[in-house]
C-alpha atoms as a PDB file:
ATOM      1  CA  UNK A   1      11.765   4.020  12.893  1.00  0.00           C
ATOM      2  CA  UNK A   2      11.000   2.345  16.608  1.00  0.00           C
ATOM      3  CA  UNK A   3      14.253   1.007  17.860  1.00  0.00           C
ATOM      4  CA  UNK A   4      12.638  -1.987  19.061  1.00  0.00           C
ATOM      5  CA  UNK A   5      12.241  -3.497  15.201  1.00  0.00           C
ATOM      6  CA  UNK A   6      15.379  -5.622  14.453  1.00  0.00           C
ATOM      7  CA  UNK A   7      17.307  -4.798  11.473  1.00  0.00           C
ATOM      8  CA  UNK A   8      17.122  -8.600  10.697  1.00  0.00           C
ATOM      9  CA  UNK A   9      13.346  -8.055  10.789  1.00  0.00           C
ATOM     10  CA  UNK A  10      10.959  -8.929   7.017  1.00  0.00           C
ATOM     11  CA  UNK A  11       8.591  -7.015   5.272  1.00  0.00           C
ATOM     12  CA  UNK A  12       6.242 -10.405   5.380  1.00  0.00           C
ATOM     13  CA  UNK A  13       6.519 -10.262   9.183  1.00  0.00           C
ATOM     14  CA  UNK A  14       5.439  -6.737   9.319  1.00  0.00           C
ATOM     15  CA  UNK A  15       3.031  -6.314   6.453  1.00  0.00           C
ATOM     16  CA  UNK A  16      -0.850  -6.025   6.466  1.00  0.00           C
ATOM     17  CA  UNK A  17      -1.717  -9.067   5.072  1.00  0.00           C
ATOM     18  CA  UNK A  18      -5.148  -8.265   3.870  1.00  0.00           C
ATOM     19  CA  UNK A  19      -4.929  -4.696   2.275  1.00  0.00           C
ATOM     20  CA  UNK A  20      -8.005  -3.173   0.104  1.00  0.00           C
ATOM     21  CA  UNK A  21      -7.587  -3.987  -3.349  1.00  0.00           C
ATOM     22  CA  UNK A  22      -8.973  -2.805  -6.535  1.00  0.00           C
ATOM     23  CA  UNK A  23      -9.909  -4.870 -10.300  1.00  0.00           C
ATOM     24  CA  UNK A  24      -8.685  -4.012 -13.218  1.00  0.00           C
ATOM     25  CA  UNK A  25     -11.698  -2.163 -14.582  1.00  0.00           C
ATOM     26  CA  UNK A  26     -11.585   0.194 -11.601  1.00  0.00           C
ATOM     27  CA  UNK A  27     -12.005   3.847 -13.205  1.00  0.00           C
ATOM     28  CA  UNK A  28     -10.364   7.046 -12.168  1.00  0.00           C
ATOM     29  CA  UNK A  29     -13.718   8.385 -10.451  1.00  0.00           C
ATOM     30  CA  UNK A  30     -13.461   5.633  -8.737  1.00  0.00           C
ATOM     31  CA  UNK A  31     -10.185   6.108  -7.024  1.00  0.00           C
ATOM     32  CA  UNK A  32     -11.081   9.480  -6.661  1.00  0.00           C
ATOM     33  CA  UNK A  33     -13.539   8.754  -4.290  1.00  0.00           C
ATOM     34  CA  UNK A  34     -11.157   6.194  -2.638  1.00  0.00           C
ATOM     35  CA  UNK A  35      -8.324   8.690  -1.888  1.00  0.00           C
ATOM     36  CA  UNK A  36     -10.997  11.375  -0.624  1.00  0.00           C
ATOM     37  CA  UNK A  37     -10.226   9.102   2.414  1.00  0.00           C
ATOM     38  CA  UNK A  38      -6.795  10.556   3.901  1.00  0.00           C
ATOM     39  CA  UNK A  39      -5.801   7.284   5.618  1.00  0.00           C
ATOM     40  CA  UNK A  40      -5.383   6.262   1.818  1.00  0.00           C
ATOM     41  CA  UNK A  41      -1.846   6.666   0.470  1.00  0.00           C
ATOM     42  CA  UNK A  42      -1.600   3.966  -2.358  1.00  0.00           C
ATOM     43  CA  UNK A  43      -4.628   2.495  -4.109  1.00  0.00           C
ATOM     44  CA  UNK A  44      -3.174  -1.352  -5.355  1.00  0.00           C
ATOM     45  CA  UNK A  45      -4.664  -2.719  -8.828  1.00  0.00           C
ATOM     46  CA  UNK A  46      -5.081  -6.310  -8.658  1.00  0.00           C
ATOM     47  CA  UNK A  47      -5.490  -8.414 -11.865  1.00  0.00           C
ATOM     48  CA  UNK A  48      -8.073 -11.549 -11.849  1.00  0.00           C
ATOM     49  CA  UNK A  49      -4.647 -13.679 -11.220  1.00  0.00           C
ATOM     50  CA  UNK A  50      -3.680 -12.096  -8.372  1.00  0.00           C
ATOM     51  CA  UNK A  51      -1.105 -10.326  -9.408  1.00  0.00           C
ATOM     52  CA  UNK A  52      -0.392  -6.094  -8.913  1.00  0.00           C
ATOM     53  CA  UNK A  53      -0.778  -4.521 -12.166  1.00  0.00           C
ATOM     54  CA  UNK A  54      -0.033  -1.279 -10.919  1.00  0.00           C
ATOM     55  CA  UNK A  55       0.186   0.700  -7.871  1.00  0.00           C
ATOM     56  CA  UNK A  56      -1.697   4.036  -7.761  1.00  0.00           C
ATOM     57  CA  UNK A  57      -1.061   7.342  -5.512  1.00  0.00           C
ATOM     58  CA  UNK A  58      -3.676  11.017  -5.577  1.00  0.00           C
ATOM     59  CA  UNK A  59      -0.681  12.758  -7.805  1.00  0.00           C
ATOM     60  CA  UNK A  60      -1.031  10.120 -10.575  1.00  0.00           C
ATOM     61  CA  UNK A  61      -4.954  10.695 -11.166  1.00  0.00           C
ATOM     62  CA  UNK A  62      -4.192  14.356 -11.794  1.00  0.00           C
ATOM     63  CA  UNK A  63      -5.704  15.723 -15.060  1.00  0.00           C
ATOM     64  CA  UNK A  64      -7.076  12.599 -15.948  1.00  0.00           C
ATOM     65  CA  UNK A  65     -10.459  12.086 -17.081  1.00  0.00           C
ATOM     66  CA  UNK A  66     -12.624   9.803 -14.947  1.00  0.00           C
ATOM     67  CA  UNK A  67     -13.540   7.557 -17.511  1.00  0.00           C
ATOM     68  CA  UNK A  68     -10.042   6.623 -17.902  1.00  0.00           C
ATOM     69  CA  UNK A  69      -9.037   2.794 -16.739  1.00  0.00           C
ATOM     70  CA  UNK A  70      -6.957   2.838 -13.470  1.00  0.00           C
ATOM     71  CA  UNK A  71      -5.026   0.591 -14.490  1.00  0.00           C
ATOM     72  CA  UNK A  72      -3.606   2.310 -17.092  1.00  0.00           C
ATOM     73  CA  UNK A  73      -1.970   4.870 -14.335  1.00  0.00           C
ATOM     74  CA  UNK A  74       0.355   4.487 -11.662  1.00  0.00           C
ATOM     75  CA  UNK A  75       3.227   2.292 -11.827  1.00  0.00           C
ATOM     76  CA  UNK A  76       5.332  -0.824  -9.673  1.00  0.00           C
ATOM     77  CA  UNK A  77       8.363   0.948  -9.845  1.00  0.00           C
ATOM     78  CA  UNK A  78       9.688   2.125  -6.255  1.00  0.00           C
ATOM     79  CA  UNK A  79       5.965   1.314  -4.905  1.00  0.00           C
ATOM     80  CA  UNK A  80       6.848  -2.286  -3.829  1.00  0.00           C
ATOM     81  CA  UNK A  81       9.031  -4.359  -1.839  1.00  0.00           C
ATOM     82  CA  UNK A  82       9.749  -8.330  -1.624  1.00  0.00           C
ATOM     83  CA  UNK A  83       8.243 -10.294   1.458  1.00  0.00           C
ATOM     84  CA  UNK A  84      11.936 -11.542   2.393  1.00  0.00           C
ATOM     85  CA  UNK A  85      13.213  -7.662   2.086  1.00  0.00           C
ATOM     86  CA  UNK A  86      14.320  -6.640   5.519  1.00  0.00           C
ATOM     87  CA  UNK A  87      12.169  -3.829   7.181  1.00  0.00           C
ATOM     88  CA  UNK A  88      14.767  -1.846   7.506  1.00  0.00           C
ATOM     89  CA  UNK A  89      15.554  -1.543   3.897  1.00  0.00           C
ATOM     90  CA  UNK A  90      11.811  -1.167   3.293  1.00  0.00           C
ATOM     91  CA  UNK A  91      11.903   1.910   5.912  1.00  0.00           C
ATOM     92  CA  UNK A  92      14.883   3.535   3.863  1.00  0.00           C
ATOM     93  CA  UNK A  93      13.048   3.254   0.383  1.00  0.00           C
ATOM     94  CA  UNK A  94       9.860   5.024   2.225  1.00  0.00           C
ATOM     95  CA  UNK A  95      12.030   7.301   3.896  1.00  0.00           C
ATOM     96  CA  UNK A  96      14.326   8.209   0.446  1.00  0.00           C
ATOM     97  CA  UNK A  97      10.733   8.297  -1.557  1.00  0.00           C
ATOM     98  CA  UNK A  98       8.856  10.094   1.271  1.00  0.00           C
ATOM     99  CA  UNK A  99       6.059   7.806   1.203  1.00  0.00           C
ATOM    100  CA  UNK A 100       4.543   5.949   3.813  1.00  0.00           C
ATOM    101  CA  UNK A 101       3.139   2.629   1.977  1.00  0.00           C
ATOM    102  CA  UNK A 102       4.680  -0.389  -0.596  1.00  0.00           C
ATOM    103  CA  UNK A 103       2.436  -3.088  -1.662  1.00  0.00           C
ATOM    104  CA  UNK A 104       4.210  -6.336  -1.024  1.00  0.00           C
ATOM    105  CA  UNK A 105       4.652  -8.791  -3.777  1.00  0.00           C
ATOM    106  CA  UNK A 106       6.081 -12.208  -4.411  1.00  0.00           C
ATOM    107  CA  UNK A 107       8.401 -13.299  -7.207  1.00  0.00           C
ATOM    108  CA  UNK A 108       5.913 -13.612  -9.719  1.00  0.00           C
ATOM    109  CA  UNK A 109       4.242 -10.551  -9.125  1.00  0.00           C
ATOM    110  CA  UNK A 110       1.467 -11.986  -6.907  1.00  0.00           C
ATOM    111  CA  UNK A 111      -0.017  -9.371  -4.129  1.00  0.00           C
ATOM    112  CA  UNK A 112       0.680 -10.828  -0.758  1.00  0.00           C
ATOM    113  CA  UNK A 113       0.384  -7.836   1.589  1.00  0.00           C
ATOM    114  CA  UNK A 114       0.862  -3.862   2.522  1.00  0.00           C
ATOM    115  CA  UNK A 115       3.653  -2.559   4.399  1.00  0.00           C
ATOM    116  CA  UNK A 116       2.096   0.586   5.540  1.00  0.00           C
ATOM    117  CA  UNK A 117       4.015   3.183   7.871  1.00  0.00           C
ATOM    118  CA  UNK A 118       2.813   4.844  10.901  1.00  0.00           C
ATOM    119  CA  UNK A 119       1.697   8.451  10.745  1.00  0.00           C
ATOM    120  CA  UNK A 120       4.402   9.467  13.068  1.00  0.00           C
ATOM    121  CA  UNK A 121       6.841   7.114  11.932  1.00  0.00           C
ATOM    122  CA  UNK A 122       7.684   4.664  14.683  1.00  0.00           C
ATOM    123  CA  UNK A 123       7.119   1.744  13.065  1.00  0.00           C
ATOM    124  CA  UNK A 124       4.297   0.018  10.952  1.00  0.00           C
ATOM    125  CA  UNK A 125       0.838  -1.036  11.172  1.00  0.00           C
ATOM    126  CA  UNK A 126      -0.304  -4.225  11.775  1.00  0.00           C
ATOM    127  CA  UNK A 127      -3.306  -6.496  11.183  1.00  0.00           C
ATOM    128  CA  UNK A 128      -4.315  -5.574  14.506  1.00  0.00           C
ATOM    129  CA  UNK A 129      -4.344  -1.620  14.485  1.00  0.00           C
ATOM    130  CA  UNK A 130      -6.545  -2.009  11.533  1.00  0.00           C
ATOM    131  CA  UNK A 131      -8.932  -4.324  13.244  1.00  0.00           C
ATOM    132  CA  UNK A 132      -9.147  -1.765  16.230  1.00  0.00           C
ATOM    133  CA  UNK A 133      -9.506   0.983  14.569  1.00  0.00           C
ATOM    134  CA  UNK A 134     -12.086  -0.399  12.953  1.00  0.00           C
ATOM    135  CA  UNK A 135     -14.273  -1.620  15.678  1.00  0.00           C
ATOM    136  CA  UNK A 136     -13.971   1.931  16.673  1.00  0.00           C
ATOM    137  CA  UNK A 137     -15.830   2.675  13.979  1.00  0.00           C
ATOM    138  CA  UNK A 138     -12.817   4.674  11.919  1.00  0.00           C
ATOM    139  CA  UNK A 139     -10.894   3.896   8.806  1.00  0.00           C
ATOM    140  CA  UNK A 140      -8.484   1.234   8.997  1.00  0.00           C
ATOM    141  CA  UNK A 141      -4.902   2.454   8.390  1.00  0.00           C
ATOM    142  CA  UNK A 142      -4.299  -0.127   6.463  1.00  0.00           C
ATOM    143  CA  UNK A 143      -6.744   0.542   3.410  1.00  0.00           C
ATOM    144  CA  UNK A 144      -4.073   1.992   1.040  1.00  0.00           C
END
């Protein structure tokens, strides 16, 4: 982790704030063809309320048929942090799970963001890597 992010430093101050999102009736072949995108790391299922029903990585949609409902795959547990978690706790939890996103949720379970780790580590990507990297006509880092 960059040295230059203060330990007093929040997920909500770090996070992507507008991540890709899918509904509730996404299917498997669906996310299949999301994650054939290697930027992607976490595919987030959003219900019609707003709130993360589940949080989805490649491993999980093994030997499942595509028919099957995402939503019924994946899981909240060690995929997301709190918006007033300090980004230095967040970077521990990737670092323990070797992962390299956590969707960001409030209290009640609402989706605010994505707190998505740089490829090499030194910190995470904002709203405004994605933006550039997509006016330069690549995949935003920040898609999952």
């Amino acid at each position: 982790m960059a040295a230059d992010v203060a330990t007093t430093q929040r997920v909500a101050q770090a996070m992507l704030t507008a991540p890709t999102t899918h509904g509730s009736t996404t299917s498997v072949a669906q996310l299949r063809r999301y994650f054939t995108d290697d930027h992607v790391h976490l595919a987030l299922i959003v219900g019609a309320d707003g709130r993360l029903v589940t949080a989805i990585e490649r491993a999980d949609l093994t030997a499942v048929p595509d028919a099957t409902p995402a939503r019924a795959l994946g899981t909240l547990a060690g995929r997301t942090v709190g918006p007033d978690d300090t980004v230095q706790r967040a970077a521990a939890v990737l670092a323990r799970q070797r992962r390299r996103r956590l969707a960001v949720v409030d209290g009640a379970g609402r989706l605010l963001g994505l707190l998505c780790l740089k490829r090499d580590r030194s910190g995470f990507c904002s709203d405004d890597d994605v933006r550039a990297r997509a006016g330069a006509g690549r995949t935003p880092p920040g898609r999952g």
